[in-house]
N, C-alpha and C. Protein backbone atom coordinates (compact mmCIF):
# COMPACT_ATOMS: atom_id res chain seq x y z
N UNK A 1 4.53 -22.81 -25.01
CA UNK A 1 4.52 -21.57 -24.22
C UNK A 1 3.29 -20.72 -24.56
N UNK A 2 2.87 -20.96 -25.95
CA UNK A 2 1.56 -19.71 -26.45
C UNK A 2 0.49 -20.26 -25.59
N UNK A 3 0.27 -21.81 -25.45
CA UNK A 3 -0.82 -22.39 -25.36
C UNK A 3 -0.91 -22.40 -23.79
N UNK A 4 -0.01 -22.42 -23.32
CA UNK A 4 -0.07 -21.62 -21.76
C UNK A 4 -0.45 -20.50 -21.55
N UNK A 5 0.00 -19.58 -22.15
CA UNK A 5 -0.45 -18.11 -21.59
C UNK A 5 -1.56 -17.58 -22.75
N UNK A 6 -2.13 -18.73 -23.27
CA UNK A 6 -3.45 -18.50 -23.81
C UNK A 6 -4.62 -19.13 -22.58
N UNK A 7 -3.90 -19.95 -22.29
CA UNK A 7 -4.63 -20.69 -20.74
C UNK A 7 -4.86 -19.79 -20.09
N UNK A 8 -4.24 -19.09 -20.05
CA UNK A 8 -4.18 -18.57 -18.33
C UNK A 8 -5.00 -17.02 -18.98
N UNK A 9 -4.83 -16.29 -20.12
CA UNK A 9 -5.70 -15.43 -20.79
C UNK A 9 -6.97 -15.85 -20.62
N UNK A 10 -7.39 -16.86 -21.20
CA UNK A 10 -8.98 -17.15 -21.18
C UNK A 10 -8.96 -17.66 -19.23
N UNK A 11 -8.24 -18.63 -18.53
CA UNK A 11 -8.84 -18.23 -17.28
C UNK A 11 -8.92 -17.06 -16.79
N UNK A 12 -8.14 -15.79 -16.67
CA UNK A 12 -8.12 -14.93 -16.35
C UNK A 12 -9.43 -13.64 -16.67
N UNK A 13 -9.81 -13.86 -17.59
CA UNK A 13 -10.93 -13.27 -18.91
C UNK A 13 -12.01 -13.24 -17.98
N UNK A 14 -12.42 -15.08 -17.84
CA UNK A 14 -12.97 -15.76 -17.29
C UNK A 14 -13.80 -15.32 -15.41
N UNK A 15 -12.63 -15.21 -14.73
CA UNK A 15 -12.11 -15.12 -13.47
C UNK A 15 -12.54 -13.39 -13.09
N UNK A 16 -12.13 -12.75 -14.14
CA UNK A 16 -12.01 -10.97 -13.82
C UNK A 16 -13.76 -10.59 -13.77
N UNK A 17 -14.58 -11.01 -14.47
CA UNK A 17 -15.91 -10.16 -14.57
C UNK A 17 -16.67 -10.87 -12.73
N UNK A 18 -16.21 -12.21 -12.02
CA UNK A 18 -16.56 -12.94 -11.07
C UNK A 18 -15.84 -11.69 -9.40
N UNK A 19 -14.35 -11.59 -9.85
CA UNK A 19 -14.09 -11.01 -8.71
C UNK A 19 -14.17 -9.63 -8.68
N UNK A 20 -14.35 -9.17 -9.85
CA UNK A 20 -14.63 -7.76 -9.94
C UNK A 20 -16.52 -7.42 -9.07
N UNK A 21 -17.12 -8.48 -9.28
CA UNK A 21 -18.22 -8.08 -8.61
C UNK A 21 -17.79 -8.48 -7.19
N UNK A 22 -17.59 -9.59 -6.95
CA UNK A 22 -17.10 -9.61 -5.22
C UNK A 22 -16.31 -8.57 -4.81
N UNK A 23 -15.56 -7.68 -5.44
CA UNK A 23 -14.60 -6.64 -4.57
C UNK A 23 -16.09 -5.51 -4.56
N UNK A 24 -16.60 -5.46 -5.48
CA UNK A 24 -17.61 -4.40 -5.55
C UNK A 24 -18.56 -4.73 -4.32
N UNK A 25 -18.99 -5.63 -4.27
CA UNK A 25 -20.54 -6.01 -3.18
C UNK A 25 -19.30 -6.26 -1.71
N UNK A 26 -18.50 -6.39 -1.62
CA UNK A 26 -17.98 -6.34 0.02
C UNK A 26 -16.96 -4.96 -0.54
N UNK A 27 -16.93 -4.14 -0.89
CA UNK A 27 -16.13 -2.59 -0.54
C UNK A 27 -17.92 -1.68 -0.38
N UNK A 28 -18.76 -2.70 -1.36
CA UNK A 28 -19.95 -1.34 -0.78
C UNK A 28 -20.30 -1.67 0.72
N UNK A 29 -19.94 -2.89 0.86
CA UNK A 29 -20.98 -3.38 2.23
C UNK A 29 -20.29 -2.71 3.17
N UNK A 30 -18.73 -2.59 3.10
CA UNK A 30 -17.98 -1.37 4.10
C UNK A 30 -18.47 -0.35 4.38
N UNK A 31 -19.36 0.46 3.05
CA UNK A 31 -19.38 1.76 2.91
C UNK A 31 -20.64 2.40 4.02
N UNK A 32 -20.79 3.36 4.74
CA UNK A 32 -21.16 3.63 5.76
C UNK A 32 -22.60 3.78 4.88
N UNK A 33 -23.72 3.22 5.86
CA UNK A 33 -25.22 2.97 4.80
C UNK A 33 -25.86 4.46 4.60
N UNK A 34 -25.46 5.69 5.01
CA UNK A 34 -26.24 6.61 4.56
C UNK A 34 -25.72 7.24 2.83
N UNK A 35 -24.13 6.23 2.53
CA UNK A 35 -23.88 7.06 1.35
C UNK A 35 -24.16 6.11 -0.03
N UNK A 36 -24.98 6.62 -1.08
CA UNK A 36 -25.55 5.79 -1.59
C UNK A 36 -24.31 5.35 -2.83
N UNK A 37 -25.11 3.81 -3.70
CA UNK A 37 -23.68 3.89 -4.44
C UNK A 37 -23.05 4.61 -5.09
N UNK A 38 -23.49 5.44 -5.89
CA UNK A 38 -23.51 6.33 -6.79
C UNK A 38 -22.16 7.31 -5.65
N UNK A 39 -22.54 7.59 -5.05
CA UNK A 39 -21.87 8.72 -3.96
C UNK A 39 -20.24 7.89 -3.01
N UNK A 40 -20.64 6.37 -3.19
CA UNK A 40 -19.38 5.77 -2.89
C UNK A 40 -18.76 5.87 -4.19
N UNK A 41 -18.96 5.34 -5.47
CA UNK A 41 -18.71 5.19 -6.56
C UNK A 41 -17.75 6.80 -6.95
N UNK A 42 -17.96 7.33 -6.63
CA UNK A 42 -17.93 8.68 -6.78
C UNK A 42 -16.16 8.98 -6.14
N UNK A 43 -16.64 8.91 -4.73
CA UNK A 43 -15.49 8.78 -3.76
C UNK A 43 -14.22 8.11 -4.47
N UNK A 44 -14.38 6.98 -4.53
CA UNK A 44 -13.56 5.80 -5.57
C UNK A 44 -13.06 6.60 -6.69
N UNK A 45 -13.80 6.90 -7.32
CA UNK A 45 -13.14 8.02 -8.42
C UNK A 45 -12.18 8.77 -8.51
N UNK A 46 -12.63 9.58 -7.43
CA UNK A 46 -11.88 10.81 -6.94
C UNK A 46 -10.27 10.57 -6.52
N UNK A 47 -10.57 8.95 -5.97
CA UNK A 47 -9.23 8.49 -5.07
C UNK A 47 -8.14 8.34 -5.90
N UNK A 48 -8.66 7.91 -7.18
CA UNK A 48 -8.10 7.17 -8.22
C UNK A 48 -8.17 8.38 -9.02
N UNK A 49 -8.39 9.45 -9.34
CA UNK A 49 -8.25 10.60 -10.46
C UNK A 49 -8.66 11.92 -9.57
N UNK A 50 -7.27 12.07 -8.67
CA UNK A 50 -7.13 13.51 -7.55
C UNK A 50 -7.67 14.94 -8.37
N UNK A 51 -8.33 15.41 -8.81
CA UNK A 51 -8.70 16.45 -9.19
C UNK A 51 -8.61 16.09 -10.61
N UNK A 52 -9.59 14.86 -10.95
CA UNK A 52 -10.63 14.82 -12.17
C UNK A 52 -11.63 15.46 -12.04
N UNK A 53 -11.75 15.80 -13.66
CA UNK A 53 -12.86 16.45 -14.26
C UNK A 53 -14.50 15.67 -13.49
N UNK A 54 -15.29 16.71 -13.54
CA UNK A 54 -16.28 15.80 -13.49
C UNK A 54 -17.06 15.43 -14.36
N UNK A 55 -16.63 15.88 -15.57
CA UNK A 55 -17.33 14.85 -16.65
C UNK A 55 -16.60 13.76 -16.85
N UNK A 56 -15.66 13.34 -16.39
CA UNK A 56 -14.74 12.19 -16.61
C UNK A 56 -15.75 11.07 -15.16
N UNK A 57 -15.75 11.97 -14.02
CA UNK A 57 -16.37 10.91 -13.06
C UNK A 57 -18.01 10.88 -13.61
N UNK A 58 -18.72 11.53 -14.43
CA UNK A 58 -19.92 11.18 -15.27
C UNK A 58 -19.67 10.35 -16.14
N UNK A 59 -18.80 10.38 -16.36
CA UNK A 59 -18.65 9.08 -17.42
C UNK A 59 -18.55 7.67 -16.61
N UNK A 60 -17.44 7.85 -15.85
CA UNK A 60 -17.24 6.56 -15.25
C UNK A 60 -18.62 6.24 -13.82
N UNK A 61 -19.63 7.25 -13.59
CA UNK A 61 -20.53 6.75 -12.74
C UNK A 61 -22.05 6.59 -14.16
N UNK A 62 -21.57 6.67 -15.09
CA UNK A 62 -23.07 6.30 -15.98
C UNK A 62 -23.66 7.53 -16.43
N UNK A 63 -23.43 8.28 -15.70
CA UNK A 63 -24.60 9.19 -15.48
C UNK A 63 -24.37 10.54 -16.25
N UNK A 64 -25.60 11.61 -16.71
CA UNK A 64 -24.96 13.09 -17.18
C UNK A 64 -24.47 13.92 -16.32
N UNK A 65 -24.14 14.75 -16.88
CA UNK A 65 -23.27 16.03 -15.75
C UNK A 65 -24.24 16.34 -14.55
N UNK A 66 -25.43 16.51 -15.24
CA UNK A 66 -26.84 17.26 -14.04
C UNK A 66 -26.70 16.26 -12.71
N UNK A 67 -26.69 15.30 -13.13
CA UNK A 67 -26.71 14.15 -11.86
C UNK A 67 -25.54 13.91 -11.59
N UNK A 68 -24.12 14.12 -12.40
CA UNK A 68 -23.01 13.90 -11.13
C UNK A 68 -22.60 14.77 -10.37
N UNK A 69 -22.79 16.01 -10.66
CA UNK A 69 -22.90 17.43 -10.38
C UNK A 69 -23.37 16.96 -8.93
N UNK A 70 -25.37 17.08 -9.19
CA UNK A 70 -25.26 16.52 -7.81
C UNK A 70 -25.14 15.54 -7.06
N UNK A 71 -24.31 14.32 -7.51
CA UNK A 71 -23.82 13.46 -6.48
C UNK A 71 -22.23 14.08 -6.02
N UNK A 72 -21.70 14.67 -7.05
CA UNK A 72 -20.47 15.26 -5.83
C UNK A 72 -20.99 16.77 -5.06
N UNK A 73 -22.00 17.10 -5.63
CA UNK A 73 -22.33 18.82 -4.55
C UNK A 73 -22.72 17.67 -3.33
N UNK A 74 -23.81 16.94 -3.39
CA UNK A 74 -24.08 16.12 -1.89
C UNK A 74 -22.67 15.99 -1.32
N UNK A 75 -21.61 15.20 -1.62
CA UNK A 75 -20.42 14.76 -0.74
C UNK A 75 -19.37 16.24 -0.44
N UNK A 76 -19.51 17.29 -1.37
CA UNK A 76 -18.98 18.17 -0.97
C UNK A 76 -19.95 18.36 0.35
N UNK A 77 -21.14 18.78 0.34
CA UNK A 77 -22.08 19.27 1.66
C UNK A 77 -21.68 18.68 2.79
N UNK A 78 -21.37 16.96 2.48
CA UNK A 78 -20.61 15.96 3.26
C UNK A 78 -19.61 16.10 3.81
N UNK A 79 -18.80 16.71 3.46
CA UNK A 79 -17.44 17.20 3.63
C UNK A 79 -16.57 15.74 3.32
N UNK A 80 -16.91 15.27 2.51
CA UNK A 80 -16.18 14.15 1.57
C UNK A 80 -15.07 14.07 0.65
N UNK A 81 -15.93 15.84 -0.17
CA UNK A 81 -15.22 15.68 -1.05
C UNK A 81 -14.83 17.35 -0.84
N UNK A 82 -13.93 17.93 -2.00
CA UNK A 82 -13.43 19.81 -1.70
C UNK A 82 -13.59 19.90 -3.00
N UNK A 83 -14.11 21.22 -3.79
CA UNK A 83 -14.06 21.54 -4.59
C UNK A 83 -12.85 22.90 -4.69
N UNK A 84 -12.41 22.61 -5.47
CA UNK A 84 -11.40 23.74 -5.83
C UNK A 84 -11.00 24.17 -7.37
N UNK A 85 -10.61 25.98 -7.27
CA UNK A 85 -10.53 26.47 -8.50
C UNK A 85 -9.34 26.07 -8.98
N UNK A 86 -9.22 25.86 -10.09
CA UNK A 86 -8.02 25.46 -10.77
C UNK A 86 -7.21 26.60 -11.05
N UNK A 87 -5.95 26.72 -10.65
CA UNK A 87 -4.83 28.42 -11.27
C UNK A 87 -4.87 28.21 -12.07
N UNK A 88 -4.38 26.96 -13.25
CA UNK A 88 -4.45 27.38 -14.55
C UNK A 88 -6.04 27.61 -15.49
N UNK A 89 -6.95 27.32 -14.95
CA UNK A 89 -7.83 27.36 -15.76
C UNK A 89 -9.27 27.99 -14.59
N UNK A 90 -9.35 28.64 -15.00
CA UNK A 90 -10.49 29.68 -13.98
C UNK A 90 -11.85 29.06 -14.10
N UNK A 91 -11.90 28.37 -15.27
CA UNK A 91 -13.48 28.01 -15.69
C UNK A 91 -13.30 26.01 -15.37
N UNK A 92 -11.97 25.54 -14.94
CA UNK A 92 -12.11 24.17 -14.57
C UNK A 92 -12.35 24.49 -12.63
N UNK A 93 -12.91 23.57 -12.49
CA UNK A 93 -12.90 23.22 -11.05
C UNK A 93 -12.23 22.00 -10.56
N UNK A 94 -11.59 21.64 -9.97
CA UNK A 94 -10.59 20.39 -9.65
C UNK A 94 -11.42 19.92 -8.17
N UNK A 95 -11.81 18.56 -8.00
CA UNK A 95 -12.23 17.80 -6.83
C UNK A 95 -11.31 16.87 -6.80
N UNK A 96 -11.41 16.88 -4.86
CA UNK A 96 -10.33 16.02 -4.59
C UNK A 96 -11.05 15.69 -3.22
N UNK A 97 -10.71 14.44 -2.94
CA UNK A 97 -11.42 13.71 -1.25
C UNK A 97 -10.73 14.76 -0.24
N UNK A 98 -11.40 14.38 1.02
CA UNK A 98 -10.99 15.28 2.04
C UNK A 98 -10.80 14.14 2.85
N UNK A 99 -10.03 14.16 3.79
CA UNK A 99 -9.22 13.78 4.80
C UNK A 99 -10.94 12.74 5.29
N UNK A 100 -11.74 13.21 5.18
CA UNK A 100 -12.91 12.39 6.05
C UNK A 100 -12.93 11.31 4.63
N UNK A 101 -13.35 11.54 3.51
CA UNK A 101 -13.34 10.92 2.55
C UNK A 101 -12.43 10.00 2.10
N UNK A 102 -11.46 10.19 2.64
CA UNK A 102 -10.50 9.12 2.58
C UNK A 102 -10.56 7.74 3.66
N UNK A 103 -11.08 8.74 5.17
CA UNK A 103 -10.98 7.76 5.84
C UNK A 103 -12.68 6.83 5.72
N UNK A 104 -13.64 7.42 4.64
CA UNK A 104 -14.56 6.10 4.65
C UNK A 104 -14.16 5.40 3.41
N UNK A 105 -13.20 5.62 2.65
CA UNK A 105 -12.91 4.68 1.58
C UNK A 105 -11.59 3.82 2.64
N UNK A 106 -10.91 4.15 3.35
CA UNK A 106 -10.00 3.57 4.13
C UNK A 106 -10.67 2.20 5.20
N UNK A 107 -12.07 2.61 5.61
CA UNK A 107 -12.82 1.77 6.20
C UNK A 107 -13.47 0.60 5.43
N UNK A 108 -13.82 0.84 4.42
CA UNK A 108 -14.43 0.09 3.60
C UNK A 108 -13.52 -0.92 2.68
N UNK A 109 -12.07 -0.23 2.71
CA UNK A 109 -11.35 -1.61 2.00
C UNK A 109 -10.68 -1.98 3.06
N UNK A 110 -10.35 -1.87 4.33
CA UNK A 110 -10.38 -2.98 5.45
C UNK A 110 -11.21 -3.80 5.54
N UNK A 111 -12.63 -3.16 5.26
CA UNK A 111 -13.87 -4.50 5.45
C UNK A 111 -13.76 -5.47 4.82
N UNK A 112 -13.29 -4.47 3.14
CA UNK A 112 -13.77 -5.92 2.05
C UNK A 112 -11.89 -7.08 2.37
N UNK A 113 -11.09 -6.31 2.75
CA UNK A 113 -9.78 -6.93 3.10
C UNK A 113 -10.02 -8.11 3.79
N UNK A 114 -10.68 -7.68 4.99
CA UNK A 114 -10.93 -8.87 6.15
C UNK A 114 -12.31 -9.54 5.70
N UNK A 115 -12.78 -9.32 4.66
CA UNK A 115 -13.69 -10.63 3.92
C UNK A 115 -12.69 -11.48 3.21
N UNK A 116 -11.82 -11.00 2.61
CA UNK A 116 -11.10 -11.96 1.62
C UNK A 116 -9.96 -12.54 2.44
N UNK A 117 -9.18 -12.05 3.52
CA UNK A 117 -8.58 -12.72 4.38
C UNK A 117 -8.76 -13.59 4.98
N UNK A 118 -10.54 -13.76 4.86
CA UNK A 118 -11.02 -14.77 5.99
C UNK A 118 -11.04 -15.95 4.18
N UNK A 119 -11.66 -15.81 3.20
CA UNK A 119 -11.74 -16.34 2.19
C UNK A 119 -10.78 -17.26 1.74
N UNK A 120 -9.03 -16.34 1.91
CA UNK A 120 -7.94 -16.90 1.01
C UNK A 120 -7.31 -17.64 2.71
N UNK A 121 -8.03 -18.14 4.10
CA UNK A 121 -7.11 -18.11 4.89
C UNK A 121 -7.11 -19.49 5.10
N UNK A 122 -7.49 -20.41 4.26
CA UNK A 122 -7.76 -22.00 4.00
C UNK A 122 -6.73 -22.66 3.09
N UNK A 123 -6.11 -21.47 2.42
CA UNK A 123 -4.66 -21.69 1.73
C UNK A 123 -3.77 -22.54 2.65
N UNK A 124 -2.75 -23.05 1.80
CA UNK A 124 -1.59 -23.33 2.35
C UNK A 124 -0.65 -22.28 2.45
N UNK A 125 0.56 -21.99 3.63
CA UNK A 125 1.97 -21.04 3.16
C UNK A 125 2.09 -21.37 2.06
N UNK A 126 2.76 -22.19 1.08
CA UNK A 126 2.87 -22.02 -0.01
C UNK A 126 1.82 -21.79 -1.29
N UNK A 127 0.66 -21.75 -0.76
CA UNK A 127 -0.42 -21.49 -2.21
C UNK A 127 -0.21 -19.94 -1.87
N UNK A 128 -0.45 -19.41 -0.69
CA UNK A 128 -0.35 -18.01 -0.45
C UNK A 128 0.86 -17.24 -1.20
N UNK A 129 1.81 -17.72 -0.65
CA UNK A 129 3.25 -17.44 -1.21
C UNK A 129 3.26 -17.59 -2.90
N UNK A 130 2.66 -18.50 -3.57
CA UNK A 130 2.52 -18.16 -4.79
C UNK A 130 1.76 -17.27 -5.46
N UNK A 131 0.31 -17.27 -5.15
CA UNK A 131 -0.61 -16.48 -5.42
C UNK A 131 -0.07 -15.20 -4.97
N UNK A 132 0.56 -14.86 -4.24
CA UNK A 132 1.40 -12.96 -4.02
C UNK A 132 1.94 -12.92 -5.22
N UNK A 133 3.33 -13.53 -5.33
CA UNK A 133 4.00 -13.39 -6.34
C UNK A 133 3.37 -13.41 -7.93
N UNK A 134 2.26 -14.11 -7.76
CA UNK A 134 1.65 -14.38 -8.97
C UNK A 134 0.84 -12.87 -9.26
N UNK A 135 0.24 -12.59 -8.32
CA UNK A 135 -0.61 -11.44 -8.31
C UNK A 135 0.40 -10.55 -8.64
N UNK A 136 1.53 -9.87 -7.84
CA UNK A 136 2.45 -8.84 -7.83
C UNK A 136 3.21 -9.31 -9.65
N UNK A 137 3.43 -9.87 -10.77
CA UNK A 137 3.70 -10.59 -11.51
C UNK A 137 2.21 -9.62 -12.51
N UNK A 138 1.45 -10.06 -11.59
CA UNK A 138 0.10 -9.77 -13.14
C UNK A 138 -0.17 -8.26 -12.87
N UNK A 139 -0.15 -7.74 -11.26
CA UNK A 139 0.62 -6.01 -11.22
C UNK A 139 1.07 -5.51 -12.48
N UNK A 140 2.16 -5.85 -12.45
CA UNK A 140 3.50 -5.08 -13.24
C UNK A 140 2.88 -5.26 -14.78
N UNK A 141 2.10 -6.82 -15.50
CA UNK A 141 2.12 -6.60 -16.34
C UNK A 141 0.76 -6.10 -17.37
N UNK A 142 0.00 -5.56 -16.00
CA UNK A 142 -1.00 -4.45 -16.74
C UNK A 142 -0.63 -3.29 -16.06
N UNK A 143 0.34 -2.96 -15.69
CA UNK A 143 0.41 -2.03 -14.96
C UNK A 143 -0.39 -1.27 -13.85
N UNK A 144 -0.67 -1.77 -13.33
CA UNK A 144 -1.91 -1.65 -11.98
C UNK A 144 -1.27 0.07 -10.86
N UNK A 145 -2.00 0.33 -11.13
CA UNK A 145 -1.53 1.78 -10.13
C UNK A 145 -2.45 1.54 -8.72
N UNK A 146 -1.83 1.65 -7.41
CA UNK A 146 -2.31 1.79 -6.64
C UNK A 146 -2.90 2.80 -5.77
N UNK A 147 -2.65 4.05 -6.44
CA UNK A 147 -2.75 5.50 -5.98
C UNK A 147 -2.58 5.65 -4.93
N UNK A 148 -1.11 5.32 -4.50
CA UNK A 148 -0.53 5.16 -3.44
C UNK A 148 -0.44 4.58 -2.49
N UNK A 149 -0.99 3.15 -2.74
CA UNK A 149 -1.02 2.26 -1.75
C UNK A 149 0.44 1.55 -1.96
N UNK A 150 0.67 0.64 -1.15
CA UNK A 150 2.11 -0.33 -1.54
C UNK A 150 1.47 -1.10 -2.65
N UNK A 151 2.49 -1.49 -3.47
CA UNK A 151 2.18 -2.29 -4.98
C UNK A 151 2.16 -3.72 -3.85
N UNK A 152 1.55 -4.56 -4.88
CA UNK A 152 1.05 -6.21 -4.39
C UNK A 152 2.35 -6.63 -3.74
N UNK A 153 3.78 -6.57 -4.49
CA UNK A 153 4.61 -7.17 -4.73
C UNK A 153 5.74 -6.86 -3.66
N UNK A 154 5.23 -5.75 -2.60
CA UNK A 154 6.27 -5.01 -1.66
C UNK A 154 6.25 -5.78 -0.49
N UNK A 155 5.32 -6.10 0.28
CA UNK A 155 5.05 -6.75 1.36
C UNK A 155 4.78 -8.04 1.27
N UNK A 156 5.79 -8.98 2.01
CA UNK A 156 5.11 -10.55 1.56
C UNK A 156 4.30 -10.48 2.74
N UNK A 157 3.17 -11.66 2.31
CA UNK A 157 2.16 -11.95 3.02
C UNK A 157 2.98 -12.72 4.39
N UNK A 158 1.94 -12.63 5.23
CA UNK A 158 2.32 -13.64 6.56
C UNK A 158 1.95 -15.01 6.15
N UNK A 159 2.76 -15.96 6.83
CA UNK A 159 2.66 -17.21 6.61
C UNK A 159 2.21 -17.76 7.61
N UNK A 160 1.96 -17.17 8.93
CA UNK A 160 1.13 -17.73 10.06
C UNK A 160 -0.38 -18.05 10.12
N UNK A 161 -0.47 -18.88 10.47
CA UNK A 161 -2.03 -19.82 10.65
C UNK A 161 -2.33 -20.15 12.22
């Protein structure tokens, strides 16, 4: 049993640094070409940490405050993103996407969706049917948050071809 789910650890290890760049290069290729990565990257953030700090999204875009500062003042100008005062804390500012900002991160993981739909659509019903369960399975046991999307494991896939 160890030497199995040491298998599947090192494939997995293996496997994660490969599709982590494919979700990255087809969710940017969604992303509408005037917003640069840094400014999609940004968006993504926001989606995933609703009124994070922005030294937290400086951290996670690379960069110092001076430059994330202005990559979210650009998407605020954008009307991407909203800046707002925090009640409990007068000196935090809380950012959060705006209804437009949602809908170009909403566009862009349809794109990269219907890249990988076309990808995984050479499956069999049953490789599909496993690979859900398998996926919804590796969900739960890193705990994967979807920030409100349906978890993997809610919707079975279609089995039509």
């Amino acid at each position: 049993m160890r030497e199995g789910a040491q298998n599947c650890a090192e494939r997995l290890l293996n496997l994660t640094p490969r599709l982590m760049q494919t979700l990255r290069v087809e969710m940017r290729a969604g992303r509408p070409p005037e917003l640069t990565v840094p400014q999609f990257r940004s968006l993504v953030f926001y989606e995933n940490h609703p009124r994070g700090a922005l030294s937290a999204a400086a951290e996670h875009l690379g960069l110092g405050m001076p430059s994330a500062s202005k990559v979210v003042e650009s998407l605020v100008a954008r009307g991407l993103l909203k800046r707002n005062h925090n009640s409990r804390d007068r000196r935090r500012v809380d950012v959060t996407l705006t209804p437009a900002g949602e809908d170009v991160l909403s566009r862009s993981r349809a794109a990269a969706t219907a890249v990988f739909t076309r990808r995984l659509a050479g499956l069999t019903p049953l490789e599909l049917e496993v690979l859900f369960a398998v996926l919804g399975r590796l969900q739960e046991i890193v705990g994967a948050d979807d920030a409100g999307r349906p978890p993997i494991g809610d919707v079975a896939p279609s089995t039509d071809k």
